[in-house]
N, C-alpha and C. Protein backbone atom coordinates (compact mmCIF):
# COMPACT_ATOMS: atom_id res chain seq x y z
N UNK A 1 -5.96 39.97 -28.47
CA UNK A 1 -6.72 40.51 -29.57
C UNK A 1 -5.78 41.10 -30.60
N UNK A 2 -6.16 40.93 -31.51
CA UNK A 2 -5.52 41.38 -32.84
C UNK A 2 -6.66 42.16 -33.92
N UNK A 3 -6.04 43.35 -34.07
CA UNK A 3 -6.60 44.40 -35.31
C UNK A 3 -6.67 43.35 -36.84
N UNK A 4 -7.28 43.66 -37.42
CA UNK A 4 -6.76 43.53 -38.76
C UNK A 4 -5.57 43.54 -39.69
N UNK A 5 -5.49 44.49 -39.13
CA UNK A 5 -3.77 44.72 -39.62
C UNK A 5 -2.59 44.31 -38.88
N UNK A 6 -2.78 44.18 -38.07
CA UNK A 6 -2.24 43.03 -37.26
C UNK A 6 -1.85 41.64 -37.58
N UNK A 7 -3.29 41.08 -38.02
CA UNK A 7 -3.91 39.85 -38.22
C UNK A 7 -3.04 39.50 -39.82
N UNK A 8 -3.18 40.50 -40.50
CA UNK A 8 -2.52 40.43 -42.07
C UNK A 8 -1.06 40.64 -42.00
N UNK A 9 -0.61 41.25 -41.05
CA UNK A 9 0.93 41.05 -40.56
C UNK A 9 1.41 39.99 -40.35
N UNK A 10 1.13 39.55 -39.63
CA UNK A 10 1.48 38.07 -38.36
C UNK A 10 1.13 36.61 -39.56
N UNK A 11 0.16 37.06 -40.41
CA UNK A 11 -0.35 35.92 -41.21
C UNK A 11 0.74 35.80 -42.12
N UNK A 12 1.61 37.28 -42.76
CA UNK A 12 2.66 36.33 -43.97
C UNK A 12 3.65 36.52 -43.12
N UNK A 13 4.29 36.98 -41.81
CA UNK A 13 5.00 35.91 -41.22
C UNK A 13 4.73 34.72 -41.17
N UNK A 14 3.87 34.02 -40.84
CA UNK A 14 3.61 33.00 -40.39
C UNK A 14 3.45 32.22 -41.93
N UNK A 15 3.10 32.68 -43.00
CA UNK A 15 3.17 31.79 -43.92
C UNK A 15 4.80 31.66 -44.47
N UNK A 16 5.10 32.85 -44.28
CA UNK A 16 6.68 32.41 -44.66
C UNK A 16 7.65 31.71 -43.28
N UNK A 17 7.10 31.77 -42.32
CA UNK A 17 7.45 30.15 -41.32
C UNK A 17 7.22 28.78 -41.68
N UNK A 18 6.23 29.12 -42.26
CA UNK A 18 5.10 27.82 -42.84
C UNK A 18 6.56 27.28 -44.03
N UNK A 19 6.96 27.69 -44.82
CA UNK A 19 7.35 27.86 -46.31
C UNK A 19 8.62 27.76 -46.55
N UNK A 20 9.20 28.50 -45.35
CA UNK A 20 10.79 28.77 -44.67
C UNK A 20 10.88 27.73 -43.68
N UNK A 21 10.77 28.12 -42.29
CA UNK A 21 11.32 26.89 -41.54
C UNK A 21 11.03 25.72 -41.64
N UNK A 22 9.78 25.56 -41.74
CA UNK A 22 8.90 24.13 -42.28
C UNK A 22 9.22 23.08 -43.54
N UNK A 23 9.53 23.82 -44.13
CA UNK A 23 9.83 23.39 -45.78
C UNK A 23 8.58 23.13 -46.50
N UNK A 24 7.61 23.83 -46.33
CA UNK A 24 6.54 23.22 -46.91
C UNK A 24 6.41 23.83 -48.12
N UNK A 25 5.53 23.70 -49.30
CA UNK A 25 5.13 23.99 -50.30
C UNK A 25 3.69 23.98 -50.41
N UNK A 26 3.28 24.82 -51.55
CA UNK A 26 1.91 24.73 -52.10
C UNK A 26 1.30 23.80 -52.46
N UNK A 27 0.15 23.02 -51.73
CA UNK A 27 -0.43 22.21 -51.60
C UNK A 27 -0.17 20.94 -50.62
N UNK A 28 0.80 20.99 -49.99
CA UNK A 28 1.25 20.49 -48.63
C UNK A 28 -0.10 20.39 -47.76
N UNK A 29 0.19 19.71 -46.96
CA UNK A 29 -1.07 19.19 -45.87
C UNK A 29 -0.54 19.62 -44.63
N UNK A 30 -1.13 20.20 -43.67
CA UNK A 30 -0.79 20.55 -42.16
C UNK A 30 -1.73 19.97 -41.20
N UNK A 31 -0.89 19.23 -40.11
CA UNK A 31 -2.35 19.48 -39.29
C UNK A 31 -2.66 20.19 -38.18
N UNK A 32 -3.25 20.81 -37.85
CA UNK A 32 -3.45 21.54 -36.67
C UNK A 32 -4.13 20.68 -35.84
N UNK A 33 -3.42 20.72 -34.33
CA UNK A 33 -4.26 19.78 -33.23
C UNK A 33 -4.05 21.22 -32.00
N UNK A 34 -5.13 22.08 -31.80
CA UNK A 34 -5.11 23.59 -31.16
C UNK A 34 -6.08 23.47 -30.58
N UNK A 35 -6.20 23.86 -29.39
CA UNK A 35 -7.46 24.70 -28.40
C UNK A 35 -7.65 25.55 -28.76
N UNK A 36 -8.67 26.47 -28.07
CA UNK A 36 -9.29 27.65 -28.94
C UNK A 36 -8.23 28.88 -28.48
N UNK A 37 -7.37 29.29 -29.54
CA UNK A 37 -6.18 30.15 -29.38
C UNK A 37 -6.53 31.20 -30.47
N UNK A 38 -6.16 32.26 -29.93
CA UNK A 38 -5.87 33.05 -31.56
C UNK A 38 -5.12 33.12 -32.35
N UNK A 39 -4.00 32.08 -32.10
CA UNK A 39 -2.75 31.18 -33.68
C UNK A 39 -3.69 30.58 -34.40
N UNK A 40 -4.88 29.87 -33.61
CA UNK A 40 -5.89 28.99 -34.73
C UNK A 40 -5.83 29.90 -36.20
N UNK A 41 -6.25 30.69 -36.02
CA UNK A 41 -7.05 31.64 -37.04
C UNK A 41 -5.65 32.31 -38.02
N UNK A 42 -5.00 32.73 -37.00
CA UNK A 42 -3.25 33.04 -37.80
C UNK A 42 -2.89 31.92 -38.76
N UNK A 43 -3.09 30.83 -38.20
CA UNK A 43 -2.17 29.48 -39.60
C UNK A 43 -3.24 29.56 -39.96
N UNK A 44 -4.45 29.74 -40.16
CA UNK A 44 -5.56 29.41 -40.77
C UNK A 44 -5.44 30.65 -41.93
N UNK A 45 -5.03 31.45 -41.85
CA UNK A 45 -4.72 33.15 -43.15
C UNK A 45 -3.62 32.35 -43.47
N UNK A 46 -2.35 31.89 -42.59
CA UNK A 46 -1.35 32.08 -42.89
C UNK A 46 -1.16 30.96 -44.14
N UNK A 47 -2.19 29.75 -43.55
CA UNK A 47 -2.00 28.51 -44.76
C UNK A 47 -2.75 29.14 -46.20
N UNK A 48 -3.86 29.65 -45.99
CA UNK A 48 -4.43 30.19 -47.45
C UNK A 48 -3.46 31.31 -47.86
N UNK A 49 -2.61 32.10 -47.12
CA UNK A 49 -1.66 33.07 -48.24
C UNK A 49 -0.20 31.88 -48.69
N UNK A 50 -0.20 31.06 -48.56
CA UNK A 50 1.22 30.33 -48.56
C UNK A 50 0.56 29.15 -49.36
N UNK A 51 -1.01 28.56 -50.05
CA UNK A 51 -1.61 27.59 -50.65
C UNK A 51 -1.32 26.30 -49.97
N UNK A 52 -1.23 26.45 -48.48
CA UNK A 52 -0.93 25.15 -47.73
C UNK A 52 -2.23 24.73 -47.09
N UNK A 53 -2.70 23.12 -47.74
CA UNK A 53 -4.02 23.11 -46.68
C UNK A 53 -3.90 22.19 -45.55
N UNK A 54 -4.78 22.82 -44.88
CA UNK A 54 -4.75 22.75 -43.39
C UNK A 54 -5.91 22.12 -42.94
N UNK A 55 -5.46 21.11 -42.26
CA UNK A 55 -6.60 20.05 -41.28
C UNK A 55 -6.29 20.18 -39.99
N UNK A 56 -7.88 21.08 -40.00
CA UNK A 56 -7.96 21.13 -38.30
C UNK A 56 -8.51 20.10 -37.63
N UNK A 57 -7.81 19.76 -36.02
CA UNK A 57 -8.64 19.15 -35.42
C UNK A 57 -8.28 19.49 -33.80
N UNK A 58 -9.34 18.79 -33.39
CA UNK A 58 -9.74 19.58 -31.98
C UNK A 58 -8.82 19.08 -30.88
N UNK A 59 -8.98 19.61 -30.19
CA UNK A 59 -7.77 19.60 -28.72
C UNK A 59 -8.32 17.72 -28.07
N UNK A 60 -9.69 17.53 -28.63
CA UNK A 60 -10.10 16.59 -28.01
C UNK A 60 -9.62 14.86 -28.59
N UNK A 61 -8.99 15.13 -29.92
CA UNK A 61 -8.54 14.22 -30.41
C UNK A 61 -7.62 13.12 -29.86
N UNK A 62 -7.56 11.67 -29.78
CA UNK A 62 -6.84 10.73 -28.94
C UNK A 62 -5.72 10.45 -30.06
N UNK A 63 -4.57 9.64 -29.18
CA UNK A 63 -3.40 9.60 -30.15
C UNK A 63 -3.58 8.61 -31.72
N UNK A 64 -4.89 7.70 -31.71
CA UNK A 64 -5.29 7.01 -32.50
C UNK A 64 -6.08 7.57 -33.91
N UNK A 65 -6.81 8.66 -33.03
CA UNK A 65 -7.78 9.89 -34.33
C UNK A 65 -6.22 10.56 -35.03
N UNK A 66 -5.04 11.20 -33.99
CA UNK A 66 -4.36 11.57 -34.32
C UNK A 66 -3.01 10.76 -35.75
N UNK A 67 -3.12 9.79 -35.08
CA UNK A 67 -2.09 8.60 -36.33
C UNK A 67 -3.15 8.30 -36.90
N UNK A 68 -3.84 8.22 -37.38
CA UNK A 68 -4.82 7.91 -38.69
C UNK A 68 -5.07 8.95 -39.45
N UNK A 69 -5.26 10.38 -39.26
CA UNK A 69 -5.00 11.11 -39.61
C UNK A 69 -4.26 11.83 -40.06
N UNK A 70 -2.59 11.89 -39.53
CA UNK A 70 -1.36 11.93 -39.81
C UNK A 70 -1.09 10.33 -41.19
N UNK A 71 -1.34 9.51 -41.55
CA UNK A 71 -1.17 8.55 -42.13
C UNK A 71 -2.37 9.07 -43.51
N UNK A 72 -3.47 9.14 -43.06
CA UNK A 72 -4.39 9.39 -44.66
C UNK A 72 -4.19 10.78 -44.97
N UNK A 73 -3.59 11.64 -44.50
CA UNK A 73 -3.41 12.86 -45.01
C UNK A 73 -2.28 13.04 -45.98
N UNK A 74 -1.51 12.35 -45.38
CA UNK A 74 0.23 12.41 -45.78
C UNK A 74 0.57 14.12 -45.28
N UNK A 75 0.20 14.17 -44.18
CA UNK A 75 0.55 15.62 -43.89
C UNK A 75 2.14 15.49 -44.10
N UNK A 76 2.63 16.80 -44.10
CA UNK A 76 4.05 17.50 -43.61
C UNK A 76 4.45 17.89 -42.47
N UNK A 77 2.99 18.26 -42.14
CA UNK A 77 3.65 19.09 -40.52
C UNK A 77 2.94 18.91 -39.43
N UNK A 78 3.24 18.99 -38.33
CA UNK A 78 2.28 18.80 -37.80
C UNK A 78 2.23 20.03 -36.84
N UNK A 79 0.59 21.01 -36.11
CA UNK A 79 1.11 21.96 -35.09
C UNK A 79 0.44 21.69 -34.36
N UNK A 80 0.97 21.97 -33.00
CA UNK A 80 0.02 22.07 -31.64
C UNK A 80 0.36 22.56 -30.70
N UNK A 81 -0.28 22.51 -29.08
CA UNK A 81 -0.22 23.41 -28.27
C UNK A 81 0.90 22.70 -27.62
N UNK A 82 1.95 23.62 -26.77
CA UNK A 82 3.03 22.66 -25.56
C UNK A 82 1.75 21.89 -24.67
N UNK A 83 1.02 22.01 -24.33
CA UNK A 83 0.48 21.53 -23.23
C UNK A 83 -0.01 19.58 -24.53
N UNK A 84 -0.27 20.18 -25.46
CA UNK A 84 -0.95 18.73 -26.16
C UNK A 84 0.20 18.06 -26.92
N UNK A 85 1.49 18.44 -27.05
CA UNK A 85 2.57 17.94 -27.49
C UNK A 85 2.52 16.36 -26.91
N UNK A 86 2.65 16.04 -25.80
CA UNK A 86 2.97 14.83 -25.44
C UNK A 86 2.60 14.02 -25.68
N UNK A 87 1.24 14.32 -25.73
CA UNK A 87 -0.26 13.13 -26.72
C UNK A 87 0.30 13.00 -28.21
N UNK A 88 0.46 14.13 -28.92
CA UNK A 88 0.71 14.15 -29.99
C UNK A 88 2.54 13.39 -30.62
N UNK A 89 3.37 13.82 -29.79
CA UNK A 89 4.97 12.84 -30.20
C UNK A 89 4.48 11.70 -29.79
N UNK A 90 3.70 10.77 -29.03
CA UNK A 90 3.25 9.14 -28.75
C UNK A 90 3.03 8.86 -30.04
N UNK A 91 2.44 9.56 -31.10
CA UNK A 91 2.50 8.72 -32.65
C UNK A 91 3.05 9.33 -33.88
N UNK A 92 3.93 9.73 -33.19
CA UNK A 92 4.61 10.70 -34.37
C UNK A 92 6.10 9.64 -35.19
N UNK A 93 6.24 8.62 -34.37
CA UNK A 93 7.53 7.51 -34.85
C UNK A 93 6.81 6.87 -36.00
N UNK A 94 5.21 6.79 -35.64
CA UNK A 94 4.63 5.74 -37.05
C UNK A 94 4.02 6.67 -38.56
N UNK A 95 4.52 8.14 -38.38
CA UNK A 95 4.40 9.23 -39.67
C UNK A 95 5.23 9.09 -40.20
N UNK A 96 5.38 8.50 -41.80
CA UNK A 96 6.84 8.80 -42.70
C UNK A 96 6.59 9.64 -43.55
N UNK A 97 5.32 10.67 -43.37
CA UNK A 97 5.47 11.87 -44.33
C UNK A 97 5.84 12.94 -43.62
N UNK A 98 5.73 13.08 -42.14
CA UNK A 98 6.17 14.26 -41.58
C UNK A 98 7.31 14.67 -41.66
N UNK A 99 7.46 16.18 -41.94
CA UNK A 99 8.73 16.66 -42.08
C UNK A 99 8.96 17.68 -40.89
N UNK A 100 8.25 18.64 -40.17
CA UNK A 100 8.43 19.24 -39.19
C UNK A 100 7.28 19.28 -38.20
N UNK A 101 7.51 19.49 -37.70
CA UNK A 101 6.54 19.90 -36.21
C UNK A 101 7.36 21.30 -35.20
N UNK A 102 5.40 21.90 -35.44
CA UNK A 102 5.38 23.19 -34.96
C UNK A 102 4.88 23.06 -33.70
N UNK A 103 5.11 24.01 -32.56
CA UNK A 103 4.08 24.58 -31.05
C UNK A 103 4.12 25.62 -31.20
N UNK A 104 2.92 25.77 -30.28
CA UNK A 104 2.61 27.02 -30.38
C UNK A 104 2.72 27.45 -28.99
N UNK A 105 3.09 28.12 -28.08
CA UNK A 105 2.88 28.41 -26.59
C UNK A 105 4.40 28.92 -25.99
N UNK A 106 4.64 28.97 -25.16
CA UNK A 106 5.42 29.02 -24.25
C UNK A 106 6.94 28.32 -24.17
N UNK A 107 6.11 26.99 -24.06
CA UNK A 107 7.23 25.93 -24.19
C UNK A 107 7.96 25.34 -25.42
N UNK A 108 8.96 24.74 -25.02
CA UNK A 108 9.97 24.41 -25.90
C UNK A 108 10.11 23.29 -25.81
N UNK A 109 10.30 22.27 -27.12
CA UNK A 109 10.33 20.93 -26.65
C UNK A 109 11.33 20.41 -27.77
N UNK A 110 12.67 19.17 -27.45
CA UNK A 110 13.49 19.14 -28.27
C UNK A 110 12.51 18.31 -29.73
N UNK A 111 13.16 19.05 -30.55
CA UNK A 111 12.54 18.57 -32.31
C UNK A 111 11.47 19.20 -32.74
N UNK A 112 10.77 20.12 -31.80
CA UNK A 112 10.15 20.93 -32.31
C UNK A 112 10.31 22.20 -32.92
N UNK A 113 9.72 22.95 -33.54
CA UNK A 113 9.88 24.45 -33.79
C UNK A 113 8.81 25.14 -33.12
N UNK A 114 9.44 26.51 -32.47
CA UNK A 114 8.03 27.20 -31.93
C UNK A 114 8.07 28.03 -32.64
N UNK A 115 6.67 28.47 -32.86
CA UNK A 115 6.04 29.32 -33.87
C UNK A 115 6.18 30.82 -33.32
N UNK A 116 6.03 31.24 -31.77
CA UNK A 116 6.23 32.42 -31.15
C UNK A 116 7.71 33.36 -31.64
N UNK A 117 8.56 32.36 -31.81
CA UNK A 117 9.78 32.67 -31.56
C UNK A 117 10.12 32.61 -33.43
N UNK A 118 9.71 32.01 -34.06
CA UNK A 118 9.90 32.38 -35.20
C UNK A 118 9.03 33.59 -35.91
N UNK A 119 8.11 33.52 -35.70
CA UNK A 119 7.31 35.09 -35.96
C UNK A 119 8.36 36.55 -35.29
């Protein structure tokens, strides 16, 4: 759980992760592929204070919803959980707009950035 003030803390970290490690800019595309976490809601402040928009989608997504999506978006980034990483790098060779990829959790995976550890 997170206060408010908390919540408005952690959010312009996280947009200046977004902005800084990421390289993203204003009006950049993200996608979020998250279970129900309370980072959801963090990149979700953090993309509206940093003008980055953000396409959510659900933990339930297959690697096919995922590369079609990554392809009509022209996202930049892509974030998700360690546990859904593996689904998600299976189509990450056929993205030529991606520029980074975020996790969120625990784990560490080579070419990623974790978001824990940069906050």
């Amino acid at each position: 759980k997170w206060s408010f003030e908390e919540l408005g803390s952690l959010s312009r970290k996280a947009a200046n992760v977004l902005s800084g490690a990421c390289g993203l800019q204003r009006g950049d595309r993200v996608i979020a592929v998250l279970p129900r976490v309370p980072e959801w809601w963090l990149l979700n402040v953090a993309c509206m204070r940093a003008g980055i928009v953000l396409i959510p989608g659900t933990s339930q997504l297959t690697a096919k919803d995922i590369s079609y999506r990554l392809q009509a978006s022209k996202a930049k980034c892509i974030i998700t959980s360690d546990t859904l990483a593996p689904a998600v790098e299976s189509v990450l060779p056929g993205s030529q707009f991606l520029k980074s990829k975020l996790i969120v959790g625990q784990g560490s995976r080579d070419g990623w950035l974790n978001l824990k550890e940069l906050l």
